[in-house]
N, C-alpha and C. Protein backbone atom coordinates (compact mmCIF):
# COMPACT_ATOMS: atom_id res chain seq x y z
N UNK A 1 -7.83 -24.78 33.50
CA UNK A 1 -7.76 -24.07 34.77
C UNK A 1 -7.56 -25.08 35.89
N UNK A 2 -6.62 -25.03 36.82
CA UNK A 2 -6.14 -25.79 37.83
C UNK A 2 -6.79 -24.83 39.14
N UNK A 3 -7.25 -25.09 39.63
CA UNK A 3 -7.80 -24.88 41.41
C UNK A 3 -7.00 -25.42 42.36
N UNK A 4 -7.01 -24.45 43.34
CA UNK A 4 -5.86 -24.91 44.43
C UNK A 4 -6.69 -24.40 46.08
N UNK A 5 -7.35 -25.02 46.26
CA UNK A 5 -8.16 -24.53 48.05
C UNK A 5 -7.47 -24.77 49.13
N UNK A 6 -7.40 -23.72 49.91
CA UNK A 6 -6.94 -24.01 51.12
C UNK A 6 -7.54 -22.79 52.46
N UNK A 7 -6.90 -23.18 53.55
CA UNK A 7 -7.77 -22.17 54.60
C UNK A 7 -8.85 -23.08 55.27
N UNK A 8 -8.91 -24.20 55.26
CA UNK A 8 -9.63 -25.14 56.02
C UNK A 8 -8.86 -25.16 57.52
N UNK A 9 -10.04 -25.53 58.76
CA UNK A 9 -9.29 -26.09 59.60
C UNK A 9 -10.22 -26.28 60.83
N UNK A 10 -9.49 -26.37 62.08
CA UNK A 10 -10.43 -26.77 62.97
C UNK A 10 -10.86 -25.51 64.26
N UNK A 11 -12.07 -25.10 64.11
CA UNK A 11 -12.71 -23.94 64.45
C UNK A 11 -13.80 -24.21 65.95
N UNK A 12 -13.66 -22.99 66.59
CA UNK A 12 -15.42 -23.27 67.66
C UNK A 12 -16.10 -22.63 67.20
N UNK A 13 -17.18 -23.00 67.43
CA UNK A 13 -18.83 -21.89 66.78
C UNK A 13 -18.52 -21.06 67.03
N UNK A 14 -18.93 -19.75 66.31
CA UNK A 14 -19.24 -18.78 66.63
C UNK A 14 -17.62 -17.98 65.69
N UNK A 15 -16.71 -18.92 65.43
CA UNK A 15 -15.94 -18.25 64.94
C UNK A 15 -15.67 -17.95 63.45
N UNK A 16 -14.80 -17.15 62.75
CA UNK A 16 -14.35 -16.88 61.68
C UNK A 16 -13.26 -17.89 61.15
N UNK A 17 -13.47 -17.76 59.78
CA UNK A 17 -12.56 -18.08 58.69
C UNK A 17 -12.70 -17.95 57.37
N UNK A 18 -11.44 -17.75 57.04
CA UNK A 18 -11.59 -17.06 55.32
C UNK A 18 -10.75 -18.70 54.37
N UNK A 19 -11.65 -18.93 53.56
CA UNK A 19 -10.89 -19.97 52.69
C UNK A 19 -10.20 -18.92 51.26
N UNK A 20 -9.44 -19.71 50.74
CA UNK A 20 -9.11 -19.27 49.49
C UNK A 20 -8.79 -20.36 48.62
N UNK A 21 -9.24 -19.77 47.10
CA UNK A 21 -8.87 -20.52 46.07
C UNK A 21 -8.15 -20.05 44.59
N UNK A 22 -6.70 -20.40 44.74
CA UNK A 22 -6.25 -19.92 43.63
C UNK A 22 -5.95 -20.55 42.04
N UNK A 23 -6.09 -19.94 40.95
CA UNK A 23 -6.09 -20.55 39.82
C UNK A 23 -5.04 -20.50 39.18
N UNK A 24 -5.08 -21.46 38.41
CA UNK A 24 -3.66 -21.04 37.20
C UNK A 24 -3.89 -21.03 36.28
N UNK A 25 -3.41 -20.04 35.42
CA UNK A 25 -3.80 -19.67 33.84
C UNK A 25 -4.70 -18.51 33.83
N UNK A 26 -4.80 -17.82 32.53
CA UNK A 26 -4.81 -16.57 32.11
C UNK A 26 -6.27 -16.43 31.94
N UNK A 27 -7.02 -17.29 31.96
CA UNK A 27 -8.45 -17.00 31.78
C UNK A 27 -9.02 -16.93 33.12
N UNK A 28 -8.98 -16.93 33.92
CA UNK A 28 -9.39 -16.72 35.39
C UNK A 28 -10.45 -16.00 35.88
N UNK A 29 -9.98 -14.55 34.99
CA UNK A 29 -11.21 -13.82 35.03
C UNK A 29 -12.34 -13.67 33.87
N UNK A 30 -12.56 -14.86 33.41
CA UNK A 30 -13.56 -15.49 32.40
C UNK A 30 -14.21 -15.99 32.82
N UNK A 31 -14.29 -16.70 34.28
CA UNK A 31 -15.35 -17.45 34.83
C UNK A 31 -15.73 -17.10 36.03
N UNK A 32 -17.02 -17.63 36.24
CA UNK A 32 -17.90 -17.24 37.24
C UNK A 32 -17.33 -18.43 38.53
N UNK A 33 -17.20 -18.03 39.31
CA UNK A 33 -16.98 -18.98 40.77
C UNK A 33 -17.42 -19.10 41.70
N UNK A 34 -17.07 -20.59 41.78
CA UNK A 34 -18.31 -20.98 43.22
C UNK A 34 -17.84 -22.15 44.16
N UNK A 35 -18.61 -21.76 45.19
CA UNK A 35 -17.52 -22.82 46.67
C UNK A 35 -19.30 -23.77 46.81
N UNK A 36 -18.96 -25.24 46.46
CA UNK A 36 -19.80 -25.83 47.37
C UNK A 36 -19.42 -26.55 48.54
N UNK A 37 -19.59 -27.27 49.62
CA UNK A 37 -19.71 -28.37 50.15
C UNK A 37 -20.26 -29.21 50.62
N UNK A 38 -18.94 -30.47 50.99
CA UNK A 38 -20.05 -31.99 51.02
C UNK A 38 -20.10 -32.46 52.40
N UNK A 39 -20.81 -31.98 53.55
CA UNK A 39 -21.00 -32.62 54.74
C UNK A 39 -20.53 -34.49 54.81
N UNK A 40 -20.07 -35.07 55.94
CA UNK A 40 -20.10 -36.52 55.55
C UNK A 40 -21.35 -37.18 55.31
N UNK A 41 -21.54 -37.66 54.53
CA UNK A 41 -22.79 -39.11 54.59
C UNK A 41 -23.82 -38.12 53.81
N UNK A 42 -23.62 -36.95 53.47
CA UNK A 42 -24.47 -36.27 52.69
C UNK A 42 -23.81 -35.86 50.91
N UNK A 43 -25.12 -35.03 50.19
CA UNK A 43 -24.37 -34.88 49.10
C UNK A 43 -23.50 -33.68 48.90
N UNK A 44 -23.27 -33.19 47.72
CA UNK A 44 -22.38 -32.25 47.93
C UNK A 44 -23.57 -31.03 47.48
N UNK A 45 -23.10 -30.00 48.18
CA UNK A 45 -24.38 -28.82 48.50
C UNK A 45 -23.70 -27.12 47.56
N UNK A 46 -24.03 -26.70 47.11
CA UNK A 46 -23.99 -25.34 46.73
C UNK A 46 -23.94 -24.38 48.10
N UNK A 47 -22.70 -23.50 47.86
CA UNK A 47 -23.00 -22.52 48.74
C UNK A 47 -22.96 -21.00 48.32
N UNK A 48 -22.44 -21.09 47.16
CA UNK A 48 -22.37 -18.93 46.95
C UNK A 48 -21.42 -18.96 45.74
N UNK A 49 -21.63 -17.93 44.97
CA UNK A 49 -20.88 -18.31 43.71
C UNK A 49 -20.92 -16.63 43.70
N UNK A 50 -19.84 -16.31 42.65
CA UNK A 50 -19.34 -14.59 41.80
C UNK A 50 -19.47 -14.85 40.67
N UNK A 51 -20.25 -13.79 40.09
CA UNK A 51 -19.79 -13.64 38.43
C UNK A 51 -18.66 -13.48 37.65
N UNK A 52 -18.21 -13.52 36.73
CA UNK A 52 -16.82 -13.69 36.10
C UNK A 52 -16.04 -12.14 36.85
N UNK A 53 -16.94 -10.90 36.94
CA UNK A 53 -16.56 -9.58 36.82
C UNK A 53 -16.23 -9.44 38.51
N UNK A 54 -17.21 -10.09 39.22
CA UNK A 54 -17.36 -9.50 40.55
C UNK A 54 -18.75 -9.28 40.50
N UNK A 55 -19.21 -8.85 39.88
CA UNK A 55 -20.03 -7.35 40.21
C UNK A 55 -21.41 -8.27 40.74
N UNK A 56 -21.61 -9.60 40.64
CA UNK A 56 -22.89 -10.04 40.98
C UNK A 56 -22.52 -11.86 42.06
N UNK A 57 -23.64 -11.96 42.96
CA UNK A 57 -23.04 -12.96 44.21
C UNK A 57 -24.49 -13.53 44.60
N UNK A 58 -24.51 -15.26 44.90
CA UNK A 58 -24.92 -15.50 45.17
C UNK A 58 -25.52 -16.47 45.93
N UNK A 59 -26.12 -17.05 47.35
CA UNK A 59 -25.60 -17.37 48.41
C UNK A 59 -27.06 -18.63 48.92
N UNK A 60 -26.60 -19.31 49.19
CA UNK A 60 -27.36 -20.37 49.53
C UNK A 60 -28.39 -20.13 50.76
N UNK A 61 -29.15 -20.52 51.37
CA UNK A 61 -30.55 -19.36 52.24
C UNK A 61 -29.36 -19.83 53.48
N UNK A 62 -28.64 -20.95 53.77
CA UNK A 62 -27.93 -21.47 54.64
C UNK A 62 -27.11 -20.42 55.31
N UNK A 63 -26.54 -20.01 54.37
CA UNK A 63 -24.70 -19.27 54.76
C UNK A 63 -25.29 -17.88 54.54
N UNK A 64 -26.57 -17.39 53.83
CA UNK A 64 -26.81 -16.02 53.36
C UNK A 64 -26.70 -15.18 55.17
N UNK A 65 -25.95 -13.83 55.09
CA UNK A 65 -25.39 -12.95 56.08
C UNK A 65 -24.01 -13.49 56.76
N UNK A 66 -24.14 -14.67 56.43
CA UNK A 66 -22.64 -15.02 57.45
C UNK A 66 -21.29 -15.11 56.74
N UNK A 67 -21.57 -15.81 55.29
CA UNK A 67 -20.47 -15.99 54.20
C UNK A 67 -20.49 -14.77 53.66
N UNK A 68 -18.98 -14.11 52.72
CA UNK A 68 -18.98 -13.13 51.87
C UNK A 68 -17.84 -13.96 50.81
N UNK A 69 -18.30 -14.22 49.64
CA UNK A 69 -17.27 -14.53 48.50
C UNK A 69 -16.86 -13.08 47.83
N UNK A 70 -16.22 -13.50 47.46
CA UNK A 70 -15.17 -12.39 46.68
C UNK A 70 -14.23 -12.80 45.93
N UNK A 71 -13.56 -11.94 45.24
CA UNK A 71 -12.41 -12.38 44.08
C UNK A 71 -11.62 -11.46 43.80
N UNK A 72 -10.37 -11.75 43.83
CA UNK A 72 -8.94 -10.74 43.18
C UNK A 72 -8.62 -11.47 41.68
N UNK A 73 -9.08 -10.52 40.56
CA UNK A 73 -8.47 -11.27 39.90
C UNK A 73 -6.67 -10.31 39.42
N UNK A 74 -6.30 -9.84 39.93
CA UNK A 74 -5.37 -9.99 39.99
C UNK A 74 -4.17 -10.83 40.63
N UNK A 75 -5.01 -11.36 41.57
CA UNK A 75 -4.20 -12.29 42.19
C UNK A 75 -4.64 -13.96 41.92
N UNK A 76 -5.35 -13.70 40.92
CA UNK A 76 -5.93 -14.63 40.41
C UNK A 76 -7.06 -16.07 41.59
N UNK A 77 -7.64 -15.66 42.71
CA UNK A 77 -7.97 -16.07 43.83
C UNK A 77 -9.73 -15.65 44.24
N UNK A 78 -10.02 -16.35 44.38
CA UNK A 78 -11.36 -16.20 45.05
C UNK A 78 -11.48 -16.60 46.36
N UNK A 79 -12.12 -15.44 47.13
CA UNK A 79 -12.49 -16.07 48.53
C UNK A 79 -13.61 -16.47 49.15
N UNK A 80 -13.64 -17.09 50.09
CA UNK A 80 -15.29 -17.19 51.12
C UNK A 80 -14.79 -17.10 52.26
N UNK A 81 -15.45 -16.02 52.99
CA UNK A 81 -15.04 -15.31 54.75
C UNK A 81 -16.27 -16.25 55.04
N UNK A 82 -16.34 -16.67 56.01
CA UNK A 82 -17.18 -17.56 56.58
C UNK A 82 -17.26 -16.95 58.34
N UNK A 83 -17.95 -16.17 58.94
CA UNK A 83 -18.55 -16.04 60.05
C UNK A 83 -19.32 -16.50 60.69
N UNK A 84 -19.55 -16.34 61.93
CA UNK A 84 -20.58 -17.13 62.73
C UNK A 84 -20.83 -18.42 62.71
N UNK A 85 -19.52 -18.96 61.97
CA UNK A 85 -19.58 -20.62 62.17
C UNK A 85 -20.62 -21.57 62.89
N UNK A 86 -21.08 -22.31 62.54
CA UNK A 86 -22.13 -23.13 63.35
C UNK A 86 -21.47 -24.69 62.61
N UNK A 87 -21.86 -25.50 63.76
CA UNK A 87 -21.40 -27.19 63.75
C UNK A 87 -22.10 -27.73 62.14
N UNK A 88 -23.26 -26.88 61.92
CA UNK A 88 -23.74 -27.56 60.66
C UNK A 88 -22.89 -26.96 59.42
N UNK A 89 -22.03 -26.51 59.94
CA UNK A 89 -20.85 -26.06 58.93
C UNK A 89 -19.80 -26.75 58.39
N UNK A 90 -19.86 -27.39 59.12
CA UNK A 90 -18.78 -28.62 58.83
C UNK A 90 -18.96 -29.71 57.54
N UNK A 91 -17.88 -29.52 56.87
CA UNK A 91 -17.66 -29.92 55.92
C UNK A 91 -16.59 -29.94 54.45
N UNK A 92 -16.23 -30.48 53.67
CA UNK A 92 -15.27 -30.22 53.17
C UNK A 92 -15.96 -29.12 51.98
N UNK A 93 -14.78 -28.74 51.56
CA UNK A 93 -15.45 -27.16 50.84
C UNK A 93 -14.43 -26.88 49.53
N UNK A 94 -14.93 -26.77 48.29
CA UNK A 94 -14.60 -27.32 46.93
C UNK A 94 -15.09 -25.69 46.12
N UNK A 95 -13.70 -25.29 45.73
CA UNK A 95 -14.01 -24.08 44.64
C UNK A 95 -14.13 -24.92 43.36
N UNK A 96 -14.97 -24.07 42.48
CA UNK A 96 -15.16 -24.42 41.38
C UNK A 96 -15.27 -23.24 40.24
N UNK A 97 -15.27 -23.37 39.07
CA UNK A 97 -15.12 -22.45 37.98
C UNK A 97 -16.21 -22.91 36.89
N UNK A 98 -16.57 -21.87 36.03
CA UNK A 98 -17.94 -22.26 35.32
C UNK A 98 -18.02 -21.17 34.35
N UNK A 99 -18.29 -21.47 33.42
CA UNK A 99 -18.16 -20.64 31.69
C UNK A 99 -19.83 -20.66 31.71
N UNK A 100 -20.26 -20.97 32.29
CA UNK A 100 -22.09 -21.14 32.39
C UNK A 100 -22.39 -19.33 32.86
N UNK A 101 -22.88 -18.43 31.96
CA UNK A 101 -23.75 -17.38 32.39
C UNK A 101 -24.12 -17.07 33.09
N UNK A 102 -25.01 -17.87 33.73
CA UNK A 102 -26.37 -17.72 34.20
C UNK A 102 -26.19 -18.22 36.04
N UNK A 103 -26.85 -18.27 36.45
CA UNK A 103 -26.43 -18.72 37.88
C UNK A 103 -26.67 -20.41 38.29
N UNK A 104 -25.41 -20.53 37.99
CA UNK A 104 -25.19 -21.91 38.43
C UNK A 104 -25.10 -22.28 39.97
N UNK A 105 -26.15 -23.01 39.77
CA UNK A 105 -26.27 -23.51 40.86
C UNK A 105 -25.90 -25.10 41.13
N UNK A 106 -25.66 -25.94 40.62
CA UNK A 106 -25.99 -27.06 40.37
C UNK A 106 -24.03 -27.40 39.97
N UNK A 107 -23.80 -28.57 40.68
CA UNK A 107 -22.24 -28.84 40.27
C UNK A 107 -22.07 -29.24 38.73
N UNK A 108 -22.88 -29.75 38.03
CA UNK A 108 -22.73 -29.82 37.07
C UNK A 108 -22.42 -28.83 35.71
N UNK A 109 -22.54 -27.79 36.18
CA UNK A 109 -22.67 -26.55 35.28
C UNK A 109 -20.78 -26.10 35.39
N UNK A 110 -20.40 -26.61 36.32
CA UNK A 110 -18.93 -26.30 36.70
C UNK A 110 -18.13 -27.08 35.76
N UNK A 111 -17.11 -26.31 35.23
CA UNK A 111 -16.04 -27.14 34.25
C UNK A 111 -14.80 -27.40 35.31
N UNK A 112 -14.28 -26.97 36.49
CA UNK A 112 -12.96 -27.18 36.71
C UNK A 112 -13.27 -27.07 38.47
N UNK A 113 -13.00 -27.98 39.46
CA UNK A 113 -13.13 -28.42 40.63
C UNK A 113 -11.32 -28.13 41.34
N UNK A 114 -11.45 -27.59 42.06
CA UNK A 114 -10.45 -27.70 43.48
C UNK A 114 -10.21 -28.65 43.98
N UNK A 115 -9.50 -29.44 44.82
CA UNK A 115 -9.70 -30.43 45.39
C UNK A 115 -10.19 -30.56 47.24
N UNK A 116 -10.78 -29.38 47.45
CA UNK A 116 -11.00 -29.36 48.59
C UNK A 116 -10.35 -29.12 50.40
N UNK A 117 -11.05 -28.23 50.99
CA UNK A 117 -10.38 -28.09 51.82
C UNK A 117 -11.49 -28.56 53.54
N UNK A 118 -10.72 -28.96 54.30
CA UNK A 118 -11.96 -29.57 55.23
C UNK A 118 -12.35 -28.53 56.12
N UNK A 119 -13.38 -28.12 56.97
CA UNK A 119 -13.78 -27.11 57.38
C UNK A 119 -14.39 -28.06 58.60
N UNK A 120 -13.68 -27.75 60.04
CA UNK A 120 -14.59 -28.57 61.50
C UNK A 120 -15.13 -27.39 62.21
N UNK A 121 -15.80 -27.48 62.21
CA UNK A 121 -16.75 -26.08 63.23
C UNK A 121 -17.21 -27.23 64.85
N UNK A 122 -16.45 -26.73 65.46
CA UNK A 122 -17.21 -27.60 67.07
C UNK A 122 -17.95 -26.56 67.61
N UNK A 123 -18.84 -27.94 68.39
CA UNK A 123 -19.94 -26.83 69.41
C UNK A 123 -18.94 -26.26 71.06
């Protein structure tokens, strides 16, 4: 599975943006997905992940009410709407894919990484 992120860019608080991440190949909707990111000079952070189906989501105490992930798998793409932007938002922002069950939280549980898209939220 190849990851492709984009929808990064340079934002003021308080505003919206939707990232997207699209896959290639036929198993797509086999895995569970998830967007973390890595602030500078910090590590890289978990933010909200979907189950392979949709049907289950789950969101870091950070972004919980402001982010909504989602997924077409027909269009083979997962998203994160990101609202209410705040400066501590800033950061680059990495879809990922995961054959792991259970709720991964942790980057390690991820088999296949995006290469990232940068996200500037100003005050």
């Amino acid at each position: 599975v190849q990851l492709q992120a984009s929808g990064g860019g340079l934002v003021q608080a308080g505003s919206s943006l939707r990232l997207s991440c699209t896959a290639s190949g036929r198993t797509f909707s086999s895995y569970g997905m998830g967007w973390f990111r890595q602030a500078p000079g910090k590590e890289r952070e978990f933010v909200t992940l979907i189950s392979w189906n949709g049907g289950n989501s789950y969101y870091a105490d950070s972004v919980k009410g402001r982010f909504t992930i989602s997924r077409d798998s027909a269009k083979n793409t997962v998203y994160l709407q990101m609202n209410s932007l705040k400066p501590e938002d800033t950061a680059v922002y990495y879809c990922a894919a995961t054959r792991f069950t259970g709720w991964a939280l942790h980057s390690y549980e991820y088999d296949y990484w995006g290469q990232g898209t940068l996200v500037t939220v100003s005050s």
